[in-house]
C-alpha atoms as a PDB file:
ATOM      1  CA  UNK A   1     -11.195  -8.714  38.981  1.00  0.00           C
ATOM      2  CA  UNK A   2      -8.055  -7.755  36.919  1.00  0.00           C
ATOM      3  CA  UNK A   3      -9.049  -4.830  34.479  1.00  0.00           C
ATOM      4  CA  UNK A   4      -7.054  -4.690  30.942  1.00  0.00           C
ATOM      5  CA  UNK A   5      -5.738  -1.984  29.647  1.00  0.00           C
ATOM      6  CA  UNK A   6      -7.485  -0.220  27.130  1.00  0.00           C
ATOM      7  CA  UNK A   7      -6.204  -0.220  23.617  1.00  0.00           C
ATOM      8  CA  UNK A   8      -6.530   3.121  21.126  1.00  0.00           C
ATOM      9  CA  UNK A   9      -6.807   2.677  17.539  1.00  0.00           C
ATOM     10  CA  UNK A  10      -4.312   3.778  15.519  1.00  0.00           C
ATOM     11  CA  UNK A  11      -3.439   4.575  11.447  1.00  0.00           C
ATOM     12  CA  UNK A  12      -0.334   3.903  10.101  1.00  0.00           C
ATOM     13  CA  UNK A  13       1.024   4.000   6.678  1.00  0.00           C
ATOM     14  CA  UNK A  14       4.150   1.696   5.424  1.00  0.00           C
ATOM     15  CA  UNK A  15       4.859  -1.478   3.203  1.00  0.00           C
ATOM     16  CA  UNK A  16       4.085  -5.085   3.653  1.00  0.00           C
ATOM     17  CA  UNK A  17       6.836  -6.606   4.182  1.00  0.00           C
ATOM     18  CA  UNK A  18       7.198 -10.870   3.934  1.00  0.00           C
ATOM     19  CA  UNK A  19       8.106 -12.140   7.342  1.00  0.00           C
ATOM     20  CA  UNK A  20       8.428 -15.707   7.737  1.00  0.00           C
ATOM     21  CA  UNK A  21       8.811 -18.449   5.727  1.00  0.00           C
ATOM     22  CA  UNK A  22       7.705 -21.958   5.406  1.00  0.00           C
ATOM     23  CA  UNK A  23       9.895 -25.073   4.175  1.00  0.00           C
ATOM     24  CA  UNK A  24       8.677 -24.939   1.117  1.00  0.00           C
ATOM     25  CA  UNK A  25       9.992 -20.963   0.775  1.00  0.00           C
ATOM     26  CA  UNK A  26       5.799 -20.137   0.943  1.00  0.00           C
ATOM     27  CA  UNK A  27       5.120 -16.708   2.952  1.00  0.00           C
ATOM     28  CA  UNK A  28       3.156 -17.432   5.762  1.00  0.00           C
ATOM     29  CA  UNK A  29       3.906 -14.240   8.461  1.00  0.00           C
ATOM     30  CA  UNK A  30       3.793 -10.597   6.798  1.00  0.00           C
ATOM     31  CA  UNK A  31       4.746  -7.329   8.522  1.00  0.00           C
ATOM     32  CA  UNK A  32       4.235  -3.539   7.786  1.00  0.00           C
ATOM     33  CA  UNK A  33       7.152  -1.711   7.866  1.00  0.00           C
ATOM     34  CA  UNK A  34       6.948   2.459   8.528  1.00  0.00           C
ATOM     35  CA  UNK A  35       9.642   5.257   8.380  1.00  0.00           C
ATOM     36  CA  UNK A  36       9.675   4.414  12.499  1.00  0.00           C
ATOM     37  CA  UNK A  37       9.017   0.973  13.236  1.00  0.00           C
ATOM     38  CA  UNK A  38       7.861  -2.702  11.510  1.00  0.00           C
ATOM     39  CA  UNK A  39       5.009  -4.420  12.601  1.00  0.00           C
ATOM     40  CA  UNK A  40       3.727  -7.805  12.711  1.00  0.00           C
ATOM     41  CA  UNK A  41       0.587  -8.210  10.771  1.00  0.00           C
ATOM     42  CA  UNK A  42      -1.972 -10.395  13.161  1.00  0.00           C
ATOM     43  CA  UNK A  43      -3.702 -12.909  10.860  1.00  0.00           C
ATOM     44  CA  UNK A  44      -7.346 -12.097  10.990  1.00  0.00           C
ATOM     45  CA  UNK A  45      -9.496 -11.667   8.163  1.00  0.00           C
ATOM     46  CA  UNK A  46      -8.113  -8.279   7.148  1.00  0.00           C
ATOM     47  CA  UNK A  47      -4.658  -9.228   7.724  1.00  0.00           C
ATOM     48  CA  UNK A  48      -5.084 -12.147   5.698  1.00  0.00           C
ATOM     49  CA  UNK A  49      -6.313 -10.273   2.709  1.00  0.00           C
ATOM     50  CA  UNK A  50      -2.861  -8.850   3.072  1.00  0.00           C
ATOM     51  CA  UNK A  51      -0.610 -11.371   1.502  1.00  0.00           C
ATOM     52  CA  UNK A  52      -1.883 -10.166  -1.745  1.00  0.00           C
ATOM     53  CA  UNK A  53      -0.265  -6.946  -1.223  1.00  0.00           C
ATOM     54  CA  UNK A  54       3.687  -7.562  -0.491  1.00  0.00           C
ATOM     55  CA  UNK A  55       5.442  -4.937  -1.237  1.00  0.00           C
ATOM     56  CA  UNK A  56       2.623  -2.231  -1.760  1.00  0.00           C
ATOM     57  CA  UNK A  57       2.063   0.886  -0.320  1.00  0.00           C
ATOM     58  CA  UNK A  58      -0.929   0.908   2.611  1.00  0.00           C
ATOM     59  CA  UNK A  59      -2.497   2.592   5.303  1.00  0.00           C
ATOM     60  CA  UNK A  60      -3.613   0.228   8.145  1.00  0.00           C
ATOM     61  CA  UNK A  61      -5.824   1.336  10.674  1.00  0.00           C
ATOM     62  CA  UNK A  62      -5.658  -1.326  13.608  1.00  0.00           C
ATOM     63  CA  UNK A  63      -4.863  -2.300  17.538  1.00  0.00           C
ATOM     64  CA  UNK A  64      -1.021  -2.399  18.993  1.00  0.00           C
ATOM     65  CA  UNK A  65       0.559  -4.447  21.122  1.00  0.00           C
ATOM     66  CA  UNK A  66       3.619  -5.204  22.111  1.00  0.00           C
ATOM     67  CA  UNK A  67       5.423  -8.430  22.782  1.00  0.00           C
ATOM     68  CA  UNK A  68       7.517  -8.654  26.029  1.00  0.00           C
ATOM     69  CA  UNK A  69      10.947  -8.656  23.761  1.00  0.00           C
ATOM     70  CA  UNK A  70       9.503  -5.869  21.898  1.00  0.00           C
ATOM     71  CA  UNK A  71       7.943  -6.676  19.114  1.00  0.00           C
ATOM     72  CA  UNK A  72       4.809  -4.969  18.050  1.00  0.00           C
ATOM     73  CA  UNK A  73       2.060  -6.883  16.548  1.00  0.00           C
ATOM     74  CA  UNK A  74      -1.071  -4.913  15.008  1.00  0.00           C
ATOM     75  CA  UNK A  75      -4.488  -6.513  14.594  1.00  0.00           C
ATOM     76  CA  UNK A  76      -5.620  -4.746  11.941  1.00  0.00           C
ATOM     77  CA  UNK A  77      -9.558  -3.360  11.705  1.00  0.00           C
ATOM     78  CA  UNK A  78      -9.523  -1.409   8.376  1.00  0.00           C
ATOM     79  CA  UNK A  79      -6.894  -0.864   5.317  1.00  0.00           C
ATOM     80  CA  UNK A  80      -6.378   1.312   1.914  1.00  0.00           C
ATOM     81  CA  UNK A  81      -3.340   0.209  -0.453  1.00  0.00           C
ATOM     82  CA  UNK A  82      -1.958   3.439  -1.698  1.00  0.00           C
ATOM     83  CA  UNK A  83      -1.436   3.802  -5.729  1.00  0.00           C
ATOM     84  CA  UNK A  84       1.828   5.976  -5.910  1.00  0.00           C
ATOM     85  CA  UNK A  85       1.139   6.050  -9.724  1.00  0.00           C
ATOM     86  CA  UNK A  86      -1.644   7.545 -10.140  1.00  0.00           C
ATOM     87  CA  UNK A  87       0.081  10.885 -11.051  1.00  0.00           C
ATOM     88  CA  UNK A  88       2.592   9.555 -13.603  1.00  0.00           C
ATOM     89  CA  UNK A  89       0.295   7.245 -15.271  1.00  0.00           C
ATOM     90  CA  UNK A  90      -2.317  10.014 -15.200  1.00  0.00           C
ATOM     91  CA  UNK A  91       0.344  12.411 -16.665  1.00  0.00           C
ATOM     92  CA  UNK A  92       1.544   9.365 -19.283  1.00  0.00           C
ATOM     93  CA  UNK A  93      -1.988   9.250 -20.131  1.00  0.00           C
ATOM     94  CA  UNK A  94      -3.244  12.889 -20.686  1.00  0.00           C
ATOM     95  CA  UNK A  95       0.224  13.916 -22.249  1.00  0.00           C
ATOM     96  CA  UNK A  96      -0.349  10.920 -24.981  1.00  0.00           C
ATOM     97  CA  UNK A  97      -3.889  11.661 -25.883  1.00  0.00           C
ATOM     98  CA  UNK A  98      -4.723  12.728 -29.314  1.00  0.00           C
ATOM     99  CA  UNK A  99      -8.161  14.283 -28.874  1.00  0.00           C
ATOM    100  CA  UNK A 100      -6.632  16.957 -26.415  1.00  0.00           C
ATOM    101  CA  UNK A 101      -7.159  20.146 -28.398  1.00  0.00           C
ATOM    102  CA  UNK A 102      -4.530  21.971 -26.139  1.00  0.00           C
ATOM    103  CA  UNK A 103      -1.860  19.864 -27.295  1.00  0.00           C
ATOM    104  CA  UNK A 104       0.022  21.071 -29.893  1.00  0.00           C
ATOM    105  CA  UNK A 105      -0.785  19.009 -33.577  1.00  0.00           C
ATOM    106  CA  UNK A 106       3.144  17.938 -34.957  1.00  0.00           C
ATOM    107  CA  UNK A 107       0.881  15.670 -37.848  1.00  0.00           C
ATOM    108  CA  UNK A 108       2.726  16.139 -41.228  1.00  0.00           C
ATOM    109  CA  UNK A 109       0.082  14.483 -42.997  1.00  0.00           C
ATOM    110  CA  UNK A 110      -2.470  17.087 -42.792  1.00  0.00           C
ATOM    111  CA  UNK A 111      -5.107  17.650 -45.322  1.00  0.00           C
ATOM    112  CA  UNK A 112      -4.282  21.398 -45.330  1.00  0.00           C
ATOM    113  CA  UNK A 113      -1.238  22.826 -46.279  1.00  0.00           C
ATOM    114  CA  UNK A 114       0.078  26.192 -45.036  1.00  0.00           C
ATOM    115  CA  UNK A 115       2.243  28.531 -47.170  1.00  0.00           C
END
């Protein structure tokens, strides 16, 4: 009996990336693309839910394998899309907020007058 080759899970973090295209210009193949290498998302559940993300930020956790012309194809098994704005829109936020007392108070229309 022909044993197969065990496969390690792996995490990787990139972009999805649109891959293939139908006639009517509709995405229907996505990738992940890293610093290192792109990937071809396999279309399972998971890598369905994908499509919704072109073009964000993730962290796939999933199975490799590689094609015999090289290309490597990841069937994923768990994913996070990663909110590079958090900071600035957290900084936007707190910086803007009236109520902070440790922001300085530039109001000219103050009840009390200072002389």
């Amino acid at each position: 009996m022909r044993k197969e080759k065990s496969h390690k899970e792996i995490t990787i973090s990139g972009f999805i990336t649109p891959e293939q295209w139908d006639d009517d210009d509709n995405v229907i193949a996505i990738g992940i693309s890293t610093d290192d290498e792109d990937y071809v998302i396999e279309l399972n559940k998971l890598g369905e839910e994908l499509f919704d993300f072109i073009d964000e930020d993730v962290e796939v956790t999933g199975f490799i394998r590689e094609d015999k012309d090289g290309t490597k194809h990841i069937t994923i098994s768990n994913y996070e899309i990663l909110d590079t704005d958090d900071y600035e829109e957290e900084d936007e936020y707190y910086y803007g907020d009236e109520d902070d007392p440790y922001t300085e108070d530039d109001d000219e229309d103050d009840d009390e007058e200072y002389y």
